[in-house]
Protein backbone atom coordinates (compact mmCIF):
# COMPACT_ATOMS: atom_id res chain seq x y z
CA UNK A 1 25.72 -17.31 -6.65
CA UNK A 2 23.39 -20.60 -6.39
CA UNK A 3 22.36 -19.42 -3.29
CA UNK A 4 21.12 -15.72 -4.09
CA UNK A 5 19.29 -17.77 -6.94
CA UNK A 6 17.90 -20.32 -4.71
CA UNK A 7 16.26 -17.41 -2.43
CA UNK A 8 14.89 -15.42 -5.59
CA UNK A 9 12.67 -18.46 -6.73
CA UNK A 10 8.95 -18.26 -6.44
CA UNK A 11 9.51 -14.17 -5.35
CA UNK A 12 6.17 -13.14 -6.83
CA UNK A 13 4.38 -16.18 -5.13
CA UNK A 14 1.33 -15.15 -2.85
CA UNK A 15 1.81 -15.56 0.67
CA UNK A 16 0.97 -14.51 4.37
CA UNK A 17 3.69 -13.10 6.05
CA UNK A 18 3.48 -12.47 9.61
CA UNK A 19 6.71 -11.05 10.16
CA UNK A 20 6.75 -8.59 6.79
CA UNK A 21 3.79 -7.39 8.42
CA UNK A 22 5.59 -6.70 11.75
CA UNK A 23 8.86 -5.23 9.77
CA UNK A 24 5.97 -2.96 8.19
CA UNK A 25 4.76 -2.24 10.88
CA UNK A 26 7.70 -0.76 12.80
CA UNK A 27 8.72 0.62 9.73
CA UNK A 28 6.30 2.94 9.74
CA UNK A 29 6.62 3.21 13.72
CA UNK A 30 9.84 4.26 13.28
CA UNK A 31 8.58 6.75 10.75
CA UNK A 32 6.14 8.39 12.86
CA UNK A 33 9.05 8.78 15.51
CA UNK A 34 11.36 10.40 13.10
CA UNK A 35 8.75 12.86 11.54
CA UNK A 36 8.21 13.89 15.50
CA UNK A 37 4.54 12.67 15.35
CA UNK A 38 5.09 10.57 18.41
CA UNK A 39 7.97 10.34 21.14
CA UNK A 40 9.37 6.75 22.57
CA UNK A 41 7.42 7.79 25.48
CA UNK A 42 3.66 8.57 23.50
CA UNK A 43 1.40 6.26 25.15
CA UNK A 44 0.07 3.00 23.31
CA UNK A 45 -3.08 1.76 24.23
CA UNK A 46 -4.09 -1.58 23.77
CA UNK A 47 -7.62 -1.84 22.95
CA UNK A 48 -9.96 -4.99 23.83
CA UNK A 49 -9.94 -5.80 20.40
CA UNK A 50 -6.13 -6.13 20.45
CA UNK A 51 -6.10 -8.02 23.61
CA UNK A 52 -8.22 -10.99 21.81
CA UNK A 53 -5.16 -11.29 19.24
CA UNK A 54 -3.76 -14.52 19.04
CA UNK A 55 -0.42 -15.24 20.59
CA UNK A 56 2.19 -14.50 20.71
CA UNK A 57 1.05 -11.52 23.00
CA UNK A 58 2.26 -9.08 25.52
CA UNK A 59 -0.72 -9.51 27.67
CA UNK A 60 -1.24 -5.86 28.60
CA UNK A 61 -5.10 -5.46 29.68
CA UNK A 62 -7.33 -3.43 27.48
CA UNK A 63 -7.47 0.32 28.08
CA UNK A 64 -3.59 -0.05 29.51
CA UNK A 65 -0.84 1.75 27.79
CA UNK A 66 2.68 1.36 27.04
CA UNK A 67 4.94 3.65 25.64
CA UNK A 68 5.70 3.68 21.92
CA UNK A 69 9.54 2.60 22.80
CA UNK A 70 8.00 -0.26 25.03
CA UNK A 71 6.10 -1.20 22.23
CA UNK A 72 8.87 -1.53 19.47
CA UNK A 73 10.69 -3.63 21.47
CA UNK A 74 7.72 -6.30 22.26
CA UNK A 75 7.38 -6.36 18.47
CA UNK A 76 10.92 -6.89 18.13
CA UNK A 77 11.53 -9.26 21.08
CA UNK A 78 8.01 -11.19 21.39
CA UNK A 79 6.13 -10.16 17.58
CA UNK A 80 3.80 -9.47 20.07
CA UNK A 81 0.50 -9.87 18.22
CA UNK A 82 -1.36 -7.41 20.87
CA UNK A 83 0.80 -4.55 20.37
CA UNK A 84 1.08 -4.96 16.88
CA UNK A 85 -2.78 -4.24 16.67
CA UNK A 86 -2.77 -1.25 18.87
CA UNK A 87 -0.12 0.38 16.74
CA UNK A 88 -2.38 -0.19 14.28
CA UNK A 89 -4.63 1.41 16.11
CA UNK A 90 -3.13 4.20 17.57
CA UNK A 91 -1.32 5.08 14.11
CA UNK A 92 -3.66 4.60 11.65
CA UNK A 93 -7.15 5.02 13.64
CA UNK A 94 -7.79 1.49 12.83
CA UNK A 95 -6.27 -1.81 11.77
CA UNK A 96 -7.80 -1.18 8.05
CA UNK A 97 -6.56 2.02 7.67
CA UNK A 98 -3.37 1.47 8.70
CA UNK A 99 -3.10 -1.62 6.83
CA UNK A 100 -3.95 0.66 3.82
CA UNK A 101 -1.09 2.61 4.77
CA UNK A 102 1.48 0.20 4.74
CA UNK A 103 0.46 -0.91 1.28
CA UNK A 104 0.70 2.26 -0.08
CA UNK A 105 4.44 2.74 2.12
CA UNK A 106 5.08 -0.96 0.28
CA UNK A 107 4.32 -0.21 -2.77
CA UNK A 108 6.91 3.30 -2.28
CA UNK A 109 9.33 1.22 -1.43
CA UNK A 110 9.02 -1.33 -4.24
CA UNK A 111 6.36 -3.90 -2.64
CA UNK A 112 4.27 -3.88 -6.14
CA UNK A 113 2.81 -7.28 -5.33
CA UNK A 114 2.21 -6.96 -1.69
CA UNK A 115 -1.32 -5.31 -0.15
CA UNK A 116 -1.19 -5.62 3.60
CA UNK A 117 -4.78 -6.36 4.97
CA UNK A 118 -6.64 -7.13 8.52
């Protein structure tokens, strides 16, 4: 019991996290694949914006691709900064507006205090 306590303190504190933004970010990945809007083998190409992210990357060269299963698993594996940006990218037509979208997915699932931004 003290220990599901000890993890609900401070739950509505503001913070930055990197890796709710990744689990968001697959999330809605994996949503795309379900709804059909994109196979593990749609192409995902990294743009030369994405390649300036900061590591951790993948270090694929702007205007390469990788496949959409190639890129879940660098998120996964690496939280490969890169590929999370041209998900963004090819998802949501740009970082902002699929940062949008994953505040407005949070807040579906019960993320009232969280807005996702770029």
């Amino acid at each position: 019991m003290s220990t599901i306590a000890t993890c609900a303190n401070n739950i509505d504190s503001i913070r930055h996290p990197a890796s709710l933004t990744k689990m968001m970010t697959l999330y809605l990945l994996f949503q795309d694949l379900n709804a059909g809007k994109l196979t593990l083998n749609s192409p995902i190409t990294v743009s030369r914006r994405c390649t300036g992210m900061a590591p951790s990357k993948l270090g694929v060269r702007a205007g390469q691709s990788i496949t959409a299963e190639t890129a879940t698993r660098a998120l996964i594996v690496k939280s490969a900064n890169d590929i999370a940006c041209a998900v963004a990218e090819t998802l949501g037509g740009s970082e902002s507006a699929f940062a949008q979208r994953m505040t407005e997915r949070g807040r579906e699932l019960g993320l009232k205090n969280s807005t996702f931004m770029n």
